[in-house]
N, C-alpha and C. Protein backbone atom coordinates (compact mmCIF):
# COMPACT_ATOMS: atom_id res chain seq x y z
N UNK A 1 0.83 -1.19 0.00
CA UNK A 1 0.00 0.00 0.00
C UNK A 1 0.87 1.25 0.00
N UNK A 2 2.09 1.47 0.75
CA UNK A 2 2.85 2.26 0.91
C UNK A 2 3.29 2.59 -0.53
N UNK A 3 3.57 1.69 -1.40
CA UNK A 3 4.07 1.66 -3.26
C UNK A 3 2.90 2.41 -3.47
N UNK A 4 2.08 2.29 -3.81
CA UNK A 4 0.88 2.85 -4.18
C UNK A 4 0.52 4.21 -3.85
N UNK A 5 0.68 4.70 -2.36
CA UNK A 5 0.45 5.75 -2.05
C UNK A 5 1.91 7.10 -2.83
N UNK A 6 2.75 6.96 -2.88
CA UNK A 6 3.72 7.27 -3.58
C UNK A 6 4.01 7.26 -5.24
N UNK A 7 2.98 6.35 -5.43
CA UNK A 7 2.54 6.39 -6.77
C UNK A 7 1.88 7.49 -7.06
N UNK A 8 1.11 7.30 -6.27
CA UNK A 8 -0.74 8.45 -6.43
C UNK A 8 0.24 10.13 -6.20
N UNK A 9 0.73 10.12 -5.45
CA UNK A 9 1.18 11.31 -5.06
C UNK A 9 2.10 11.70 -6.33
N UNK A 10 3.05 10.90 -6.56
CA UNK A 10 3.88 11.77 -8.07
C UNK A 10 2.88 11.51 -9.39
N UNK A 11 1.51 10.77 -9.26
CA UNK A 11 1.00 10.62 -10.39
C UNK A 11 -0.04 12.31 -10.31
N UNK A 12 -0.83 12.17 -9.00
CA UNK A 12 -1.23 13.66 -8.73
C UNK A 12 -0.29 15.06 -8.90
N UNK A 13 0.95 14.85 -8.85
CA UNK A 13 1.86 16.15 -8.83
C UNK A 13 2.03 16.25 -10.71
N UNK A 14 1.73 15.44 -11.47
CA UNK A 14 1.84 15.20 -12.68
C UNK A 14 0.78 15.30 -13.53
N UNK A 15 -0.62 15.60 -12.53
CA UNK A 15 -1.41 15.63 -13.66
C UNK A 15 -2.13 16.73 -12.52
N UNK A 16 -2.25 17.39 -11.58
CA UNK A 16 -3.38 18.39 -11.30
C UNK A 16 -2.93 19.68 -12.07
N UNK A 17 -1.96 20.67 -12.69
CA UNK A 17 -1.37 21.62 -12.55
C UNK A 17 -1.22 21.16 -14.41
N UNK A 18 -2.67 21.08 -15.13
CA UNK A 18 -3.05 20.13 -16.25
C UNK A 18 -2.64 21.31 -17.23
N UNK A 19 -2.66 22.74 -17.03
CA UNK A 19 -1.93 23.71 -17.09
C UNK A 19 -1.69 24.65 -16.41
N UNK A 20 -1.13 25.84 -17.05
CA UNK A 20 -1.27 27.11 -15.58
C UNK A 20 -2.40 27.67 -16.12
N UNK A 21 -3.37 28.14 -16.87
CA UNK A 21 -4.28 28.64 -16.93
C UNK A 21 -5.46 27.52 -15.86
N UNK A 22 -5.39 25.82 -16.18
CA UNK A 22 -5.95 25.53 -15.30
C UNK A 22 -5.76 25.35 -14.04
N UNK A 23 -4.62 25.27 -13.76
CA UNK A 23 -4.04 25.12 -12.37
C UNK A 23 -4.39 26.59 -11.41
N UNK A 24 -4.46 27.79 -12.11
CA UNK A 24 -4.72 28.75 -11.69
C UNK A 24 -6.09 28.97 -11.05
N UNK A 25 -6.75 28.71 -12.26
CA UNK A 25 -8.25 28.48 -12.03
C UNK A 25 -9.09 27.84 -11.24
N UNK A 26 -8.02 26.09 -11.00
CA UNK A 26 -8.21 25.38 -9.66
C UNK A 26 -7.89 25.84 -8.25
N UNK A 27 -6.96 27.06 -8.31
CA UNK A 27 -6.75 27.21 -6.98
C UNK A 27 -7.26 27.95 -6.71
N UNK A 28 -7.62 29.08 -7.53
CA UNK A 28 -8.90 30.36 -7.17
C UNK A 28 -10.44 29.85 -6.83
N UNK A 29 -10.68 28.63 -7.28
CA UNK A 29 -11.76 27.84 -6.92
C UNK A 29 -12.06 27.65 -5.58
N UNK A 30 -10.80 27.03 -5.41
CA UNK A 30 -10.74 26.21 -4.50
C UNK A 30 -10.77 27.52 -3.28
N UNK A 31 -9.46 28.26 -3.28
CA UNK A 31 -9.70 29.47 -2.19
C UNK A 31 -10.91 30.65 -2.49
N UNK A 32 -11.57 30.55 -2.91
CA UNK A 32 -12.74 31.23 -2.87
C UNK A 32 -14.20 30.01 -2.68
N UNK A 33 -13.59 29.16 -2.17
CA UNK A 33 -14.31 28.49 -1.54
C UNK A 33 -15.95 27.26 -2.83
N UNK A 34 -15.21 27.56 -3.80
CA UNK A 34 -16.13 26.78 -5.04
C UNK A 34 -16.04 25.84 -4.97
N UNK A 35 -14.99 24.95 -4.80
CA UNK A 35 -14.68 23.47 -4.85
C UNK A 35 -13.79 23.57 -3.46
N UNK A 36 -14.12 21.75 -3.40
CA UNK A 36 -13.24 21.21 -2.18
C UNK A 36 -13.02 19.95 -2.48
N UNK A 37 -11.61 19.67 -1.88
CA UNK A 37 -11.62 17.84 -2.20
C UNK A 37 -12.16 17.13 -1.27
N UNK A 38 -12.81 15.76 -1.85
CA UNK A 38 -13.55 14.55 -1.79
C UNK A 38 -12.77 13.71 -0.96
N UNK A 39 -13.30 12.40 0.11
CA UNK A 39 -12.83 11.46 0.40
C UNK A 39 -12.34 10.63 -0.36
N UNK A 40 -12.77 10.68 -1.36
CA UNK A 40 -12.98 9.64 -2.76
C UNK A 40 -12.12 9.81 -3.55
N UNK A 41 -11.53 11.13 -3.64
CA UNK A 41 -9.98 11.50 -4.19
C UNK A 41 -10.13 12.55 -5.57
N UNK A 42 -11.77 13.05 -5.58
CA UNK A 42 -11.93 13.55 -6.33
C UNK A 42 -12.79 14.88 -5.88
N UNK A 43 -12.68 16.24 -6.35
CA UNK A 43 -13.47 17.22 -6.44
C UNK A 43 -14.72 17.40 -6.47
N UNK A 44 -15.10 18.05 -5.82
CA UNK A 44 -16.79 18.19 -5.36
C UNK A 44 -17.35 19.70 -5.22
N UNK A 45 -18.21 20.51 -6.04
CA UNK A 45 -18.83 21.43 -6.02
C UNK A 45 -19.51 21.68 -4.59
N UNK A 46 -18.69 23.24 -3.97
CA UNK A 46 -18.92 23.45 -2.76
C UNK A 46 -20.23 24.19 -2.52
N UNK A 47 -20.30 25.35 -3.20
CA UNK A 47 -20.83 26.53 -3.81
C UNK A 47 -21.36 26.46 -5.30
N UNK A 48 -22.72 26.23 -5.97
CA UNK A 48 -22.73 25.86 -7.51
C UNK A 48 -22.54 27.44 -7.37
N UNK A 49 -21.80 28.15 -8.52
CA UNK A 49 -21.75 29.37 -9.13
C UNK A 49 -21.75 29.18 -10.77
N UNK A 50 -22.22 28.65 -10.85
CA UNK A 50 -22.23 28.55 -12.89
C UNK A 50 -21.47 27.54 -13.77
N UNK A 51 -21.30 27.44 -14.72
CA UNK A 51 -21.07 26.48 -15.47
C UNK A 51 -19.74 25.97 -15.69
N UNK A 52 -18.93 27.06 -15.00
CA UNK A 52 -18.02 27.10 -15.66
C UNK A 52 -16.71 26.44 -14.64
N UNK A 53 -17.38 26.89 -13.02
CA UNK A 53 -17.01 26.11 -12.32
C UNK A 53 -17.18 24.35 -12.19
N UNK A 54 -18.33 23.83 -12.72
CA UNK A 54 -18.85 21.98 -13.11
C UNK A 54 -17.88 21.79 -14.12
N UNK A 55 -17.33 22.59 -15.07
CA UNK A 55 -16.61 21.95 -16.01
C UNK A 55 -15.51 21.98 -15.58
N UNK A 56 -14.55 23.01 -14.91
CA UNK A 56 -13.46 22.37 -14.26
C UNK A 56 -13.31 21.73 -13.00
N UNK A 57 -14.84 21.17 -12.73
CA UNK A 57 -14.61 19.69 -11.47
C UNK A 57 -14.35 18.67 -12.31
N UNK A 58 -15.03 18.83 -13.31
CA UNK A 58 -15.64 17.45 -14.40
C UNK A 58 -14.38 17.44 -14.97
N UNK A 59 -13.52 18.33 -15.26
CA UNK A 59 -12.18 17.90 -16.24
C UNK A 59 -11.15 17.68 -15.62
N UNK A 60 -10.77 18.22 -14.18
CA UNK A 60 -10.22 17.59 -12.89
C UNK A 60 -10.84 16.07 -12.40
N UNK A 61 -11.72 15.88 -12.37
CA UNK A 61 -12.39 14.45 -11.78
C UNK A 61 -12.14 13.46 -13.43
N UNK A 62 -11.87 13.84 -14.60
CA UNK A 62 -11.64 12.54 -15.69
C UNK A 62 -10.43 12.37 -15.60
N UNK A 63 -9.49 13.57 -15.72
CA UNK A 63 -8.28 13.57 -15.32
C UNK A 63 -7.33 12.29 -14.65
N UNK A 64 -8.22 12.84 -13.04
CA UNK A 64 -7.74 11.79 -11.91
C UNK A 64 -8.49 10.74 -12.00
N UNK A 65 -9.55 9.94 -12.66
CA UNK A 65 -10.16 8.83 -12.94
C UNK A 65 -9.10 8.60 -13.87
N UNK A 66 -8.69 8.88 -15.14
CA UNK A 66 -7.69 8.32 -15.67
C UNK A 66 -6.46 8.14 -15.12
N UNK A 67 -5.94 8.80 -14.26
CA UNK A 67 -4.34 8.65 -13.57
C UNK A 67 -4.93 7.52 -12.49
N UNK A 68 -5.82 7.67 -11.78
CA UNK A 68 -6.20 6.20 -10.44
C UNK A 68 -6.33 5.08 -11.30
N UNK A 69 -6.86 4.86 -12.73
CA UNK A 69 -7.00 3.63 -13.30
C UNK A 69 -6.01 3.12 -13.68
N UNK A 70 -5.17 4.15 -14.08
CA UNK A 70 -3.40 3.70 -14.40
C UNK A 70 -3.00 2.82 -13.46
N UNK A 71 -2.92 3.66 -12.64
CA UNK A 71 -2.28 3.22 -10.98
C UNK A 71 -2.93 2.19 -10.42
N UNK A 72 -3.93 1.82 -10.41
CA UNK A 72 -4.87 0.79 -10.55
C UNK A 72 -4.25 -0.55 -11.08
N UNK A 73 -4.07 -0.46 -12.32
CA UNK A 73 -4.00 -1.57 -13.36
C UNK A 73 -2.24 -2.00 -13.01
N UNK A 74 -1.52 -1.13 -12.93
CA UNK A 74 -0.03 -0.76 -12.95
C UNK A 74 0.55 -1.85 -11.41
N UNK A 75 -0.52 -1.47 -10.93
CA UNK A 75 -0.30 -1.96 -9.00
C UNK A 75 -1.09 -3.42 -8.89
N UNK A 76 -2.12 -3.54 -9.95
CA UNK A 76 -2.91 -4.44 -9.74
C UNK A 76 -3.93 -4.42 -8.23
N UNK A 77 -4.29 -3.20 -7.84
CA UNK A 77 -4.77 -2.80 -7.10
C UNK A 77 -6.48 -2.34 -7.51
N UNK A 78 -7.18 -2.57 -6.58
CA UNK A 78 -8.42 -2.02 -7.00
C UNK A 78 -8.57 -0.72 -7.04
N UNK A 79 -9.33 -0.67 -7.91
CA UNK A 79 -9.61 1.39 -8.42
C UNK A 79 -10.35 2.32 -7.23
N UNK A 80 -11.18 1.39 -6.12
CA UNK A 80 -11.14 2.60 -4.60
C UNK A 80 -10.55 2.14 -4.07
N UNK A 81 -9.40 1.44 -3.94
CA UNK A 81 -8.14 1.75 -2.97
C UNK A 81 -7.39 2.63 -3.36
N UNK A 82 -7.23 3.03 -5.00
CA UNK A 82 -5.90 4.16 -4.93
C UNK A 82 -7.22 5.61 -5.03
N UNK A 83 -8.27 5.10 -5.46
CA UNK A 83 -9.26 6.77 -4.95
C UNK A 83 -9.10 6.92 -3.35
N UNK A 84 -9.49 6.12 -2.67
CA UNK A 84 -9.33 6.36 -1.15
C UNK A 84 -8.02 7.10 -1.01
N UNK A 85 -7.09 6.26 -1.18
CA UNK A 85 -5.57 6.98 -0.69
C UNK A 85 -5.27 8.50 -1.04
N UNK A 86 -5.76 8.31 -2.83
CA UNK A 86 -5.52 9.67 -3.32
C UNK A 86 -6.41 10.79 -2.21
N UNK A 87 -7.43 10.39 -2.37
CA UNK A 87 -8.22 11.47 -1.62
C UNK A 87 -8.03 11.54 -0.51
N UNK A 88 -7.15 10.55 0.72
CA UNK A 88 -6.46 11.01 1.98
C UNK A 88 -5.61 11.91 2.25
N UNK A 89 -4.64 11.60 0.83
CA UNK A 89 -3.38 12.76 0.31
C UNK A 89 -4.03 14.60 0.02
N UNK A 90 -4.85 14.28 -0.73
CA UNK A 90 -5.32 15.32 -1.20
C UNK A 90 -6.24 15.87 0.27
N UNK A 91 -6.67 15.53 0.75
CA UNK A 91 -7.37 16.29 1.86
C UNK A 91 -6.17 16.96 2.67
N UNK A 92 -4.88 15.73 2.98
CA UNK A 92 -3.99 16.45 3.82
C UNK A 92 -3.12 17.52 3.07
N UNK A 93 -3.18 17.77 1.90
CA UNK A 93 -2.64 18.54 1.13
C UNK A 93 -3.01 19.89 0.87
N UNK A 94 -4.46 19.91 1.51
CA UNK A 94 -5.60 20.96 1.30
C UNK A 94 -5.02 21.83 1.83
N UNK A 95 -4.88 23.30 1.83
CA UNK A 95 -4.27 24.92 2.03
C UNK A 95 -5.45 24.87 3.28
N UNK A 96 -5.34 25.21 4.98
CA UNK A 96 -6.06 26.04 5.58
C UNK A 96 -7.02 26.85 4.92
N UNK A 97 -8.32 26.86 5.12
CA UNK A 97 -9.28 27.44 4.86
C UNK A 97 -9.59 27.24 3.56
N UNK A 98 -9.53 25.92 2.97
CA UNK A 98 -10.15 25.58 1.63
C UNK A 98 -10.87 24.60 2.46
N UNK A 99 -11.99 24.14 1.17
CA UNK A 99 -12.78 22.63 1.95
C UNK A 99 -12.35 21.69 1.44
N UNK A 100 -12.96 20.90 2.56
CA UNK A 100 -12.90 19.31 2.61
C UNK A 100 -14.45 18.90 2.72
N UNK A 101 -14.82 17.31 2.01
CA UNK A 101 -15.75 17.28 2.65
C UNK A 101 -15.51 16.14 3.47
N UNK A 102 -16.28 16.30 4.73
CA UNK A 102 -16.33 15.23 5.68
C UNK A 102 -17.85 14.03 6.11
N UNK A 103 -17.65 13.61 6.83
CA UNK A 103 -19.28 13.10 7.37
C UNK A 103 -20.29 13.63 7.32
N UNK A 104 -20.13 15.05 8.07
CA UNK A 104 -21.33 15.76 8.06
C UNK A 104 -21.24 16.75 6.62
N UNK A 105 -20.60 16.58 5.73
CA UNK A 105 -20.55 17.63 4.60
C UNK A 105 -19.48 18.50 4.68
N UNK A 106 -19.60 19.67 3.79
CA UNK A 106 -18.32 20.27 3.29
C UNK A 106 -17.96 20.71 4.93
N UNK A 107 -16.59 21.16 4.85
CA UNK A 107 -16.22 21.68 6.13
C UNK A 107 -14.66 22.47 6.05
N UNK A 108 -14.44 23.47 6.59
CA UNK A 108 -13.37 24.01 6.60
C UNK A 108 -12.25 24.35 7.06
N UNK A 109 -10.63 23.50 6.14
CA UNK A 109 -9.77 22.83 6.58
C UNK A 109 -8.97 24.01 7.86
């Protein structure tokens, strides 16, 4: 599991930052409180504000469905064990005062 989690992490450092126009866009999201990461290892609409924010969850969430299936197939691991992990990483990765969501719903890191 430890292989795996180290996987996910240089496979995430390799594919969130998909450019700087989007990488930019993800983090202004994210600190203005639009999106937050998932248990599940994927992005979740915090705040709906328009369309434009769903399309860069939706192109962040195929993204990392394609890099976890890699990692998946690569590890011979099932596809929610490396979503779980990813999304453990990614929560602990989260900037103070962006969200997470938790049990009771979104909440702020």
């Amino acid at each position: 599991m430890r292989k795996i989690g180290i996987i996910v992490v240089v496979a995430l450092c390799g594919f969130w930052p998909v450019s700087t126009v989007l990488a930019t866009s993800l983090e202004e999201a994210k600190a203005k409180g639009l999106v937050g990461e998932k248990a599940n290892g994927y992005l979740g609409v915090v705040t709906p504000s328009g369309q434009d924010v769903q399309v860069l969850v939706n192109d962040v969430n195929k993204k990392r469905r394609q890099a976890y299936d890699e990692i998946a197939k690569r590890n011979k691991t099932p596809l929610d064990a490396v979503e779980a992990l990813a999304g453990e990483k990614a929560i602990q990765n989260t900037h103070p005062g962006n969200y997470v969501e938790g049990p009771g719903g979104w909440v702020k890191k």
